[in-house]
C-alpha atoms as a PDB file:
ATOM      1  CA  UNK A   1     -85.267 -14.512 129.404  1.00  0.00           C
ATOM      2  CA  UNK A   2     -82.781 -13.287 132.204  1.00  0.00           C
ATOM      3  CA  UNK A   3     -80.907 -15.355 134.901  1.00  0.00           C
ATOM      4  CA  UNK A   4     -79.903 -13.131 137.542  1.00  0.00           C
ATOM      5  CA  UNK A   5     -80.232 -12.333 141.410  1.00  0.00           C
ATOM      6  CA  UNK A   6     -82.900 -10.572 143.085  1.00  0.00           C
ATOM      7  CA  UNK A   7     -82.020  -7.004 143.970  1.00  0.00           C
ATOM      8  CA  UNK A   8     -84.486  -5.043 146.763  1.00  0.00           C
ATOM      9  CA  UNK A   9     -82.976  -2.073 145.957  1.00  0.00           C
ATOM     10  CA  UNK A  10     -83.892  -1.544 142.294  1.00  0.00           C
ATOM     11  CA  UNK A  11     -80.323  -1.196 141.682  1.00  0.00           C
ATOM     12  CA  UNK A  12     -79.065  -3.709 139.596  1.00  0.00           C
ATOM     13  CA  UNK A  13     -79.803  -7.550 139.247  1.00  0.00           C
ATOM     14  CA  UNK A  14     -83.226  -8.707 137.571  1.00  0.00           C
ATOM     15  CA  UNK A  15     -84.408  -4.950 138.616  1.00  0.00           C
ATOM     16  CA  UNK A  16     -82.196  -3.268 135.982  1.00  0.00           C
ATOM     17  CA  UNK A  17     -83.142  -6.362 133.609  1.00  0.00           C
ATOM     18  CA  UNK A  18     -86.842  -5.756 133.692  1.00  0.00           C
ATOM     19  CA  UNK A  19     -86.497  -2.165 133.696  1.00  0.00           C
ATOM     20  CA  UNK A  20     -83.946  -1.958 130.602  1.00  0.00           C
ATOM     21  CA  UNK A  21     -86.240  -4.266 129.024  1.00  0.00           C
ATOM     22  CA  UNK A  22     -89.456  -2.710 129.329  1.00  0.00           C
ATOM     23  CA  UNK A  23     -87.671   0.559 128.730  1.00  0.00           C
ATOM     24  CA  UNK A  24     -86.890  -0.576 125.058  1.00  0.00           C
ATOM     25  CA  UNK A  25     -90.199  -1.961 123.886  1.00  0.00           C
ATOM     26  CA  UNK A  26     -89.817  -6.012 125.322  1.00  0.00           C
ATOM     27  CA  UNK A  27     -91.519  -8.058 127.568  1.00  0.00           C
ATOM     28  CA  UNK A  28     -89.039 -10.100 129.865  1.00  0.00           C
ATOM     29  CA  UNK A  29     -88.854 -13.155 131.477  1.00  0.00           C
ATOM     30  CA  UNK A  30     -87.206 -12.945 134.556  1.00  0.00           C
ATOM     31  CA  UNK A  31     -85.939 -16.172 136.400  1.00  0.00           C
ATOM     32  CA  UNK A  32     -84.483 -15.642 139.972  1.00  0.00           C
ATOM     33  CA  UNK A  33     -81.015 -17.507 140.063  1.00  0.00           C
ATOM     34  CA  UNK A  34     -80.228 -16.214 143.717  1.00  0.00           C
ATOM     35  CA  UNK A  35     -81.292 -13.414 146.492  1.00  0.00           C
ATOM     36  CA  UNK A  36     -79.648 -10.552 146.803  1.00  0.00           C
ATOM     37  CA  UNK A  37     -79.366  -8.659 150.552  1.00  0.00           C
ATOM     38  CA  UNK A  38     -78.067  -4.939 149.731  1.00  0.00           C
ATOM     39  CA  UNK A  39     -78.613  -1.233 149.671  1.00  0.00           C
ATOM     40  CA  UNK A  40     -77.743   1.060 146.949  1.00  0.00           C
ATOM     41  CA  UNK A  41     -74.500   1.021 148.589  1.00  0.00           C
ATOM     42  CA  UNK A  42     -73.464  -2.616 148.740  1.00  0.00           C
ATOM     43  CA  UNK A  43     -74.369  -6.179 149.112  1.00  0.00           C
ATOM     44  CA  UNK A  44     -74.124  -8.009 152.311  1.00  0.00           C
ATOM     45  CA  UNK A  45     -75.357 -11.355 151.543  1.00  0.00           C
ATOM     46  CA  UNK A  46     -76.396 -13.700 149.000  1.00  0.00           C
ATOM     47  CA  UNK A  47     -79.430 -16.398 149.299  1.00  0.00           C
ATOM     48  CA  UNK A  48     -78.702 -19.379 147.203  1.00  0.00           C
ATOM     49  CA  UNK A  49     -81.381 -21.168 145.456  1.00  0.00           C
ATOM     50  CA  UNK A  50     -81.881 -24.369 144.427  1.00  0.00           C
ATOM     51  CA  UNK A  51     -81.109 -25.275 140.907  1.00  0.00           C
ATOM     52  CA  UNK A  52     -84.259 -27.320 140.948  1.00  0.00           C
ATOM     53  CA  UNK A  53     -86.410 -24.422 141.917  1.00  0.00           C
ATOM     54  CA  UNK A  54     -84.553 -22.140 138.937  1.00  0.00           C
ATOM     55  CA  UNK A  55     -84.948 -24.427 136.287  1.00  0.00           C
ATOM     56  CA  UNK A  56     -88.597 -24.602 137.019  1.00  0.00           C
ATOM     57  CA  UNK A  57     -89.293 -21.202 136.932  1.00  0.00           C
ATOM     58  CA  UNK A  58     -87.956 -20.926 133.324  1.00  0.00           C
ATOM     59  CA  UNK A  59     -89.634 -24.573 132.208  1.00  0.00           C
ATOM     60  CA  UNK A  60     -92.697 -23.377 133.321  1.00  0.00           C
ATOM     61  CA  UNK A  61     -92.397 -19.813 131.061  1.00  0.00           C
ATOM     62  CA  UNK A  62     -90.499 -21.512 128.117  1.00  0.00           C
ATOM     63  CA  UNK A  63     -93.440 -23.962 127.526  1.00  0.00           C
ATOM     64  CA  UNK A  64     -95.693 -20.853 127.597  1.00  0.00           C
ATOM     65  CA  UNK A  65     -93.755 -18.387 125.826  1.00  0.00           C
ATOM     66  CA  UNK A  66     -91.504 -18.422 122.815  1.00  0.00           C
ATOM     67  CA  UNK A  67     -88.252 -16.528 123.434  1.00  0.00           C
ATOM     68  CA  UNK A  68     -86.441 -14.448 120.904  1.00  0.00           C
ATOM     69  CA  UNK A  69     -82.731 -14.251 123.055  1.00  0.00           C
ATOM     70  CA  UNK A  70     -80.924 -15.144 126.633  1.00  0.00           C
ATOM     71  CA  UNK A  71     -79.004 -12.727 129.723  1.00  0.00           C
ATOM     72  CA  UNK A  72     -77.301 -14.563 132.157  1.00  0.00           C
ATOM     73  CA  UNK A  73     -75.710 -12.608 135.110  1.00  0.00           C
ATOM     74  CA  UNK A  74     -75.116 -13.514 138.483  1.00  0.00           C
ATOM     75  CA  UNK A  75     -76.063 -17.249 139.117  1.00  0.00           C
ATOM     76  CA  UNK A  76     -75.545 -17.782 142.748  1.00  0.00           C
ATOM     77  CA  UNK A  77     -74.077 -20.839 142.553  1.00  0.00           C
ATOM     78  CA  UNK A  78     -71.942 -23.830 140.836  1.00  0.00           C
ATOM     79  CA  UNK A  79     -75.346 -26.116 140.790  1.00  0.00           C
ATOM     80  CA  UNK A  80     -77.145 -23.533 139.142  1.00  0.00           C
ATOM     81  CA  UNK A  81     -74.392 -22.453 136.616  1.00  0.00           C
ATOM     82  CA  UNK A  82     -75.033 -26.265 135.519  1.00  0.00           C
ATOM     83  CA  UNK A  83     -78.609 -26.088 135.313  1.00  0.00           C
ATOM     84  CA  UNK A  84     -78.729 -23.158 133.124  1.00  0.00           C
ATOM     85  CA  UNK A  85     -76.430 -24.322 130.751  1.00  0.00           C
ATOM     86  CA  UNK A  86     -78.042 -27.493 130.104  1.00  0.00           C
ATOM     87  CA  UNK A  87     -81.372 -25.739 130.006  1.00  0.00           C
ATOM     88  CA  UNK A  88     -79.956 -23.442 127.252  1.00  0.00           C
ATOM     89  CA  UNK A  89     -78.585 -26.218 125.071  1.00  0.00           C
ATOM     90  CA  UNK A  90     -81.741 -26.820 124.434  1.00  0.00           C
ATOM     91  CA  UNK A  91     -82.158 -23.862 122.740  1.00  0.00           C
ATOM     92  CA  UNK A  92     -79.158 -23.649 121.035  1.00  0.00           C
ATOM     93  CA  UNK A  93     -80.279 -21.867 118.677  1.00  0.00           C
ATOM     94  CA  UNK A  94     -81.197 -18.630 120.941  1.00  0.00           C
ATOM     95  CA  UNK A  95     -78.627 -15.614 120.900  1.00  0.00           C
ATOM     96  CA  UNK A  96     -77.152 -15.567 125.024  1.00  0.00           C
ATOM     97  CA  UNK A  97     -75.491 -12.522 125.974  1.00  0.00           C
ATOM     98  CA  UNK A  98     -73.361 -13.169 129.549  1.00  0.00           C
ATOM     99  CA  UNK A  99     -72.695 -10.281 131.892  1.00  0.00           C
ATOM    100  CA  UNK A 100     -69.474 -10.889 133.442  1.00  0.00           C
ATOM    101  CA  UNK A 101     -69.600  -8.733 137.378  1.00  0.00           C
ATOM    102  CA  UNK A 102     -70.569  -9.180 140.767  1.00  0.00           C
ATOM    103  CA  UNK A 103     -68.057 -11.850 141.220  1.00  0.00           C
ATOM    104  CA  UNK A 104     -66.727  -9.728 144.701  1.00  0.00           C
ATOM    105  CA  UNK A 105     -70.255 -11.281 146.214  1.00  0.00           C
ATOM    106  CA  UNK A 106     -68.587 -14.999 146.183  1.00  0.00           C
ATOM    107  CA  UNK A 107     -66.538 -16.133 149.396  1.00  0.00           C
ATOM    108  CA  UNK A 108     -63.266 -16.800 148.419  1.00  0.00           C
ATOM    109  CA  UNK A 109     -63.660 -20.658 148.596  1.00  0.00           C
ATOM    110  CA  UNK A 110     -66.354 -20.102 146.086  1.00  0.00           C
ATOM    111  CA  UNK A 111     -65.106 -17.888 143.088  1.00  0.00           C
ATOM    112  CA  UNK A 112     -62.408 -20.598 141.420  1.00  0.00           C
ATOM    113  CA  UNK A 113     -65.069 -23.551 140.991  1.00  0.00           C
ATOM    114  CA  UNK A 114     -68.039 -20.694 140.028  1.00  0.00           C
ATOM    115  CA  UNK A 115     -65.297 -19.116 137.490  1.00  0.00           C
ATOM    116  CA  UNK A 116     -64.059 -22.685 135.736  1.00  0.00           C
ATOM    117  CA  UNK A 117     -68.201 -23.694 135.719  1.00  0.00           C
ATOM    118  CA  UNK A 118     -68.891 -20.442 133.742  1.00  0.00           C
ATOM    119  CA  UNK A 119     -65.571 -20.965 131.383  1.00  0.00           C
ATOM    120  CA  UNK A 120     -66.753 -24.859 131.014  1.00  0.00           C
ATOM    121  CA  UNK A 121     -70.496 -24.320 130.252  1.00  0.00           C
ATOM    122  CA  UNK A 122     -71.768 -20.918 129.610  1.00  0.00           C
ATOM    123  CA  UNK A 123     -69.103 -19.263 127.910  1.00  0.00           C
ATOM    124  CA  UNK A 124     -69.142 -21.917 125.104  1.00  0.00           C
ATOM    125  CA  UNK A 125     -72.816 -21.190 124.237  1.00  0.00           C
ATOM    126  CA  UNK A 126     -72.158 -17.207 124.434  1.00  0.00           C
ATOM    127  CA  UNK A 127     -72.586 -14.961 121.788  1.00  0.00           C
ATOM    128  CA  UNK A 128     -71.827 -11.681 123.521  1.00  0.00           C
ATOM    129  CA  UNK A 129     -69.429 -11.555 127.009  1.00  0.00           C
ATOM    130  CA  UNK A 130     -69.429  -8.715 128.321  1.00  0.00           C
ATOM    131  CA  UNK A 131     -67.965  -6.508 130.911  1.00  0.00           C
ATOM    132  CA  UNK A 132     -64.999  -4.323 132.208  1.00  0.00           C
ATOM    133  CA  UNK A 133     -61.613  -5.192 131.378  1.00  0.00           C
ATOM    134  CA  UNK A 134     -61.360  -5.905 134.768  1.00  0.00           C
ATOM    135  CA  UNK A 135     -64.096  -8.710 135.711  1.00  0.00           C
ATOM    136  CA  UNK A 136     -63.448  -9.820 132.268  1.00  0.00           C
ATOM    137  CA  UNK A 137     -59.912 -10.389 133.415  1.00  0.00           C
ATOM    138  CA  UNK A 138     -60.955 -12.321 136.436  1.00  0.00           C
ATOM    139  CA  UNK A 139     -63.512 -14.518 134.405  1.00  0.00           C
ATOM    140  CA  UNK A 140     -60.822 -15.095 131.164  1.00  0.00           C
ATOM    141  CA  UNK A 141     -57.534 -15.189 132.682  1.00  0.00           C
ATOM    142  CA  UNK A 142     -57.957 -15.660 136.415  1.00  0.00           C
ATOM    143  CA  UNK A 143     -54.360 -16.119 136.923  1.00  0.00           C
ATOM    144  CA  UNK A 144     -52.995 -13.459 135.234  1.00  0.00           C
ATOM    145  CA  UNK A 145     -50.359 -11.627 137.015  1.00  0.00           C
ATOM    146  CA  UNK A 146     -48.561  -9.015 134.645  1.00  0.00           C
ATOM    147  CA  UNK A 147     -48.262  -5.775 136.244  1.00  0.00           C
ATOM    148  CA  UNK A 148     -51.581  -4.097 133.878  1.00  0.00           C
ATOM    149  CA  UNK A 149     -54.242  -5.793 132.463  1.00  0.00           C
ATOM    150  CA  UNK A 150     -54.495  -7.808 129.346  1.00  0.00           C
ATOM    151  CA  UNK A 151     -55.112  -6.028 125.997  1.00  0.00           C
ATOM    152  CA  UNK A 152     -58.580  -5.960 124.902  1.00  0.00           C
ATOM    153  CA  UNK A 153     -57.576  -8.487 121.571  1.00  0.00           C
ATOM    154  CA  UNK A 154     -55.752 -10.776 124.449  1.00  0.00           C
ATOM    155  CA  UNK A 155     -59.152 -11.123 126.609  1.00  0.00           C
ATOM    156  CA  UNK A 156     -60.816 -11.718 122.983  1.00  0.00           C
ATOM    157  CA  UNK A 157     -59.016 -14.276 122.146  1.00  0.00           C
ATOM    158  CA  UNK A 158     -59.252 -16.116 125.368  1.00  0.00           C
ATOM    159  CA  UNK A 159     -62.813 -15.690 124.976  1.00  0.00           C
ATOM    160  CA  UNK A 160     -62.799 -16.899 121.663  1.00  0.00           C
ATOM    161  CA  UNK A 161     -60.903 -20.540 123.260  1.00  0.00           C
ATOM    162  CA  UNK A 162     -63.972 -20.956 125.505  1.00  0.00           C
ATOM    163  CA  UNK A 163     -66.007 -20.361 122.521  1.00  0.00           C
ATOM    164  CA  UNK A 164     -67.369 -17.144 122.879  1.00  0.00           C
ATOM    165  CA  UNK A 165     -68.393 -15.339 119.859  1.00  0.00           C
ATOM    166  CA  UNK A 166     -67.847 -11.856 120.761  1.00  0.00           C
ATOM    167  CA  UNK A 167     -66.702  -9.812 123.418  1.00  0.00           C
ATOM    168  CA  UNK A 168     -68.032  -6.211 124.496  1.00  0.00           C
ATOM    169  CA  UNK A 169     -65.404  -4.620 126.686  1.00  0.00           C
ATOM    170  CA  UNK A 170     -66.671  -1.625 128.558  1.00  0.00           C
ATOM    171  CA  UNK A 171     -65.492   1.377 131.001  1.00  0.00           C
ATOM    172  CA  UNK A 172     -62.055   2.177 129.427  1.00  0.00           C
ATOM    173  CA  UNK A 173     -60.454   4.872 130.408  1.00  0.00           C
ATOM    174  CA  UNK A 174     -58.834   6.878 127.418  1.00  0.00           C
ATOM    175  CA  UNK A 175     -55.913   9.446 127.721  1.00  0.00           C
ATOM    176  CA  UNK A 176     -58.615  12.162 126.849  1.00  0.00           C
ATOM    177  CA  UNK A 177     -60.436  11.649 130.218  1.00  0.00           C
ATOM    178  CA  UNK A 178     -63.201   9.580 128.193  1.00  0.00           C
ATOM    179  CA  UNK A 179     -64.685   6.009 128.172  1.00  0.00           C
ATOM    180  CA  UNK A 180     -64.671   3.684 125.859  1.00  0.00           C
ATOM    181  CA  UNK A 181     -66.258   0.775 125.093  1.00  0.00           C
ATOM    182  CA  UNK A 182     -65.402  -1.673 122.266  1.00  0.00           C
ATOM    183  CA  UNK A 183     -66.929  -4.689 120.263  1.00  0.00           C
ATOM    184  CA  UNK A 184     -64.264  -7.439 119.486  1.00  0.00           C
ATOM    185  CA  UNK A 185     -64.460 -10.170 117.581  1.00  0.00           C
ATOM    186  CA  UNK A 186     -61.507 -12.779 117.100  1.00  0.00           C
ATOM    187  CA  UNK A 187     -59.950 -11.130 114.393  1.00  0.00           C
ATOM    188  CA  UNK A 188     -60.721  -7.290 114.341  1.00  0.00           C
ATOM    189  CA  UNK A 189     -62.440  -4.914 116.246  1.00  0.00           C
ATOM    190  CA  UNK A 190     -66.113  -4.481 115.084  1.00  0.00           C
ATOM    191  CA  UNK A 191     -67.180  -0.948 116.889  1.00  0.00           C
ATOM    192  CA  UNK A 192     -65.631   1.496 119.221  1.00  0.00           C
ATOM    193  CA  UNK A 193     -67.619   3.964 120.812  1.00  0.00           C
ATOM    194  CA  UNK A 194     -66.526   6.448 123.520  1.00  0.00           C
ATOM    195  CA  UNK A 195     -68.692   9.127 126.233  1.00  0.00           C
ATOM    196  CA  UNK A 196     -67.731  11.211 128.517  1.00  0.00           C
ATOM    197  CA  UNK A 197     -66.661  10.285 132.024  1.00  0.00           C
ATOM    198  CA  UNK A 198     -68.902  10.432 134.877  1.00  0.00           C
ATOM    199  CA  UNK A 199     -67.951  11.329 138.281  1.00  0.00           C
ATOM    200  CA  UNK A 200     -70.681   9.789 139.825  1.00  0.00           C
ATOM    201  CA  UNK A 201     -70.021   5.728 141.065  1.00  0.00           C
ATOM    202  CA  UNK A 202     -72.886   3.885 139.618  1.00  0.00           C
ATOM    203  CA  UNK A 203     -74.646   0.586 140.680  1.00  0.00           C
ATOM    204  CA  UNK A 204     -75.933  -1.837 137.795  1.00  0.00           C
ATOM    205  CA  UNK A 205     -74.845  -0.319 134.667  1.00  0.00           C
ATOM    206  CA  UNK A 206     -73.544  -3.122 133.525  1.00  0.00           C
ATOM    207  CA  UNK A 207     -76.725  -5.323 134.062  1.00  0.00           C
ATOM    208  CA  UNK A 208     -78.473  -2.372 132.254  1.00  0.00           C
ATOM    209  CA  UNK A 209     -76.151  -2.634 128.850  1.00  0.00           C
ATOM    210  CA  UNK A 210     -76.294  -6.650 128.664  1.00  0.00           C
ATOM    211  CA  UNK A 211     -80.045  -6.481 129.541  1.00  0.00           C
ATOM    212  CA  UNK A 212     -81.072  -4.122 126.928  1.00  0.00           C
ATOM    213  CA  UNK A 213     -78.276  -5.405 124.447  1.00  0.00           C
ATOM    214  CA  UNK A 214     -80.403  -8.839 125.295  1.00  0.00           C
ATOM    215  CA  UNK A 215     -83.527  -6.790 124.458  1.00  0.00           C
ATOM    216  CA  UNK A 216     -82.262  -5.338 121.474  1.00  0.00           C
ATOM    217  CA  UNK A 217     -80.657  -8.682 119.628  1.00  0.00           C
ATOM    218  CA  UNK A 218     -84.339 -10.095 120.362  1.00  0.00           C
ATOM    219  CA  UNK A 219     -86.218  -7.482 118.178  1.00  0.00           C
ATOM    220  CA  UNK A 220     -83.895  -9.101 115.359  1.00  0.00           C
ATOM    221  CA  UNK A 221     -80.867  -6.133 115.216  1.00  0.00           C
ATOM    222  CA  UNK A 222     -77.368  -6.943 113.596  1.00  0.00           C
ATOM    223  CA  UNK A 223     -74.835  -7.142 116.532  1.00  0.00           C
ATOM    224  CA  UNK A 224     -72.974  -3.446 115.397  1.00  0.00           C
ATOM    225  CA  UNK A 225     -76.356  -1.757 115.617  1.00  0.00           C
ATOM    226  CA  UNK A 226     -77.846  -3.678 118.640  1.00  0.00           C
ATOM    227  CA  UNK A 227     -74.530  -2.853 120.519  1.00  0.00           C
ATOM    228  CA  UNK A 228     -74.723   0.431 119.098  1.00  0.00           C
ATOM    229  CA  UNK A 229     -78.289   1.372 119.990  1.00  0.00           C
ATOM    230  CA  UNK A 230     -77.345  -0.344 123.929  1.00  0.00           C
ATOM    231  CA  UNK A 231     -74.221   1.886 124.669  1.00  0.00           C
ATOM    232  CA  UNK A 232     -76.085   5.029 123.366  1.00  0.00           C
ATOM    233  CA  UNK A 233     -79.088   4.156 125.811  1.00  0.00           C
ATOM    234  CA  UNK A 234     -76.930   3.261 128.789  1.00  0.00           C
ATOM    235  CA  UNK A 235     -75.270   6.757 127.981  1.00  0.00           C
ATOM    236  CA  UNK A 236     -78.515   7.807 128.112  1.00  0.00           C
ATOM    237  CA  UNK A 237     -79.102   6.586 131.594  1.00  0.00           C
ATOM    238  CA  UNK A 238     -76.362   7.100 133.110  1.00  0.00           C
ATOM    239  CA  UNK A 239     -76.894  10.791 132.153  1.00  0.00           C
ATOM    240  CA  UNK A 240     -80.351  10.581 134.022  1.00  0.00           C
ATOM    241  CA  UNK A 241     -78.783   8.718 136.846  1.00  0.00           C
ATOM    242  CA  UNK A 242     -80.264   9.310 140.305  1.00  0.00           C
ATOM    243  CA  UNK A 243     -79.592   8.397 144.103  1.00  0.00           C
ATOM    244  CA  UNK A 244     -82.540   7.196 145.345  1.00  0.00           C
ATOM    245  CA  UNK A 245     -80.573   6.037 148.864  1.00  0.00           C
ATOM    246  CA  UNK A 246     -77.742   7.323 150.679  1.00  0.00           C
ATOM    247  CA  UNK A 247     -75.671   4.919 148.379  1.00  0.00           C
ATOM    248  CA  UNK A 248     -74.608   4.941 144.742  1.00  0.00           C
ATOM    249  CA  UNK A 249     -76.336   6.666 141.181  1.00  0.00           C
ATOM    250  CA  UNK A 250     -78.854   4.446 139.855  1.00  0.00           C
ATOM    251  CA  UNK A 251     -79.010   4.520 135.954  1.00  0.00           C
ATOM    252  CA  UNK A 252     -82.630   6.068 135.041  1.00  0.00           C
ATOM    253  CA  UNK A 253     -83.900   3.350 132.876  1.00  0.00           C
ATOM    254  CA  UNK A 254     -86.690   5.305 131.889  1.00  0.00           C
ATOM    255  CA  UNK A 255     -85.038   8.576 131.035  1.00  0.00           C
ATOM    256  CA  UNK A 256     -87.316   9.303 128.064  1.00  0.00           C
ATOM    257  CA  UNK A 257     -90.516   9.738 130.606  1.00  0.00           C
ATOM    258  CA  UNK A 258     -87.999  12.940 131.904  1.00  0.00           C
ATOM    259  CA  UNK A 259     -89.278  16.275 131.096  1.00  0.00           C
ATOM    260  CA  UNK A 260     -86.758  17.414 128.938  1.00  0.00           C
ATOM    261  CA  UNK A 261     -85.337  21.548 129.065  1.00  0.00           C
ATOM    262  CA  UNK A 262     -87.782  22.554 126.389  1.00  0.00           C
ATOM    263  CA  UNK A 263     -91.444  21.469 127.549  1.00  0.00           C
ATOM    264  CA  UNK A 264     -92.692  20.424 124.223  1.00  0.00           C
ATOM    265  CA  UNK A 265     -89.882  18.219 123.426  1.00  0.00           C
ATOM    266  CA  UNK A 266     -91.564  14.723 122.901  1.00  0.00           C
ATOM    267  CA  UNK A 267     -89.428  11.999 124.442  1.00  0.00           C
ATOM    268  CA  UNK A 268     -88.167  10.408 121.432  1.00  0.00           C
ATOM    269  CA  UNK A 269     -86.162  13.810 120.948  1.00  0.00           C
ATOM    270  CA  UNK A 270     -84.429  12.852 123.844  1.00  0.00           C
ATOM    271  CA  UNK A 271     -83.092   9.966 122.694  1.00  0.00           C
ATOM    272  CA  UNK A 272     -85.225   6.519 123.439  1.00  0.00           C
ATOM    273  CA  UNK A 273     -83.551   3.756 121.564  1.00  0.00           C
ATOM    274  CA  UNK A 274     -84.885   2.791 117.874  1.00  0.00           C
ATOM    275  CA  UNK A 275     -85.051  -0.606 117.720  1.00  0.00           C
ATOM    276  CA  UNK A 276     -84.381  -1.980 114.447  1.00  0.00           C
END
């Protein structure tokens, strides 16, 4: 099941979630948290929901529909960020993986009380966090002022305080003109995985790797290999991306359905996720 905004333009949101989802062999439950009013390029506006109106969507599903694991990404507001986390208490035992982003969409009287609701009640029932070093930052340490950002093991192990279990940190830049991403838990680092760099700018690859990481975790996979198998896809995507607008790339969620350079290449030889 994923919590996130509405998105018109296909670009990121509950658009990447279903997409990634279906993509990788899952059927997902999308519950709109909040409206979305952007382009490819940007967002101009949000539309709040009522938490009321959120809750019932997933009720309504959850008495219908077993669920195997949680996304939560952009939640529109403090009332709903309370909502959810009650409602997932409830299923405690369910894997939740939280996309930290999109916090540049809150006014500025907004984005201290949403921040502290996320630290107080979904980060303690979070299995994976992730995000870029950067939003993480914001999210983890909101008042940090050192001159670079926090080391990957600090922003672990402020996770780890508001009781998340593990922390995927992604879009480092390397000295090698690479990216890396990297899998922490609080006392090593489980996996480290690096691509090349894209010059594109992209819009919602990072709703892309926690949806399908979400996706993945629910066919049963061990966290290495589910993380694993989601970074390799995103690659994937991102390799596939496209600009459908005058805006951003777009990851291509479906890049498998691509004809690939030799004709008779099936599309698992291009590289659709195995799901264990």
């Amino acid at each position: 099941m994923y919590f996130n905004a509405a998105d018109p333009s296909g670009s990121a949101g509950l658009s990447a979630d279903l997409a990634s989802c279906y993509a990788v062999g899952c059927h997902p439950l999308p519950v709109t948290a909040a409206i979305w009013v952007r382009d490819t390029a940007e967002i101009f506006d949000t539309v709040e929901i009522e938490a009321e109106a959120v809750i019932e969507q997933a009720r309504a599903v959850l008495e219908d529909v077993e669920i195997a694991a949680w996304k939560v990404g952009y939640l529109g507001s403090v009332d709903v960020i309370n909502a959810v986390a009650e409602l997932l208490a409830d299923y405690s035992q369910v894997p939740l993986v939280t996309y930290a982003g999109n916090f540049h969409v809150l006014d500025e009287s907004q984005t201290d009380e949403y921040i502290k609701a996320l630290q107080d009640l979904i980060l303690p029932q979070t299995r994976v966090l992730t995000g870029n070093q950067s939003a993480l930052t914001q999210l983890l340490a909101p008042d940090w002022e050192g001159e670079s950002l926090p080391t990957l093991e600090a922003l672990m192990q402020k996770a780890h305080q508001f009781g998340v279990q593990y922390t995927l940190v992604t879009g480092i830049l390397t000295a090698d003109g690479k990216v890396e991403n990297v899998l922490l838990s609080p006392r090593r680092v489980l996996l480290r995985e690096s691509f090349e760099l894209f010059e594109a700018g992209f819009t919602g690859a990072g709703d892309t790797l926690s949806a399908v990481l979400a996706a993945i975790l629910a066919n049963g996979a061990k966290l290495d290999q589910a993380v694993h198998e989601a970074i390799e896809y995103l690659d994937h995507c991102l390799d596939y991306g496209y600009r459908p607008g005058m805006g951003q790339v777009v990851p291509d969620r479906f890049f498998w359905a691509q004809p690939g350079e030799d004709e008779e290449e099936g599309p698992g030889e291009q590289g659709t996720p195995v799901l264990q």
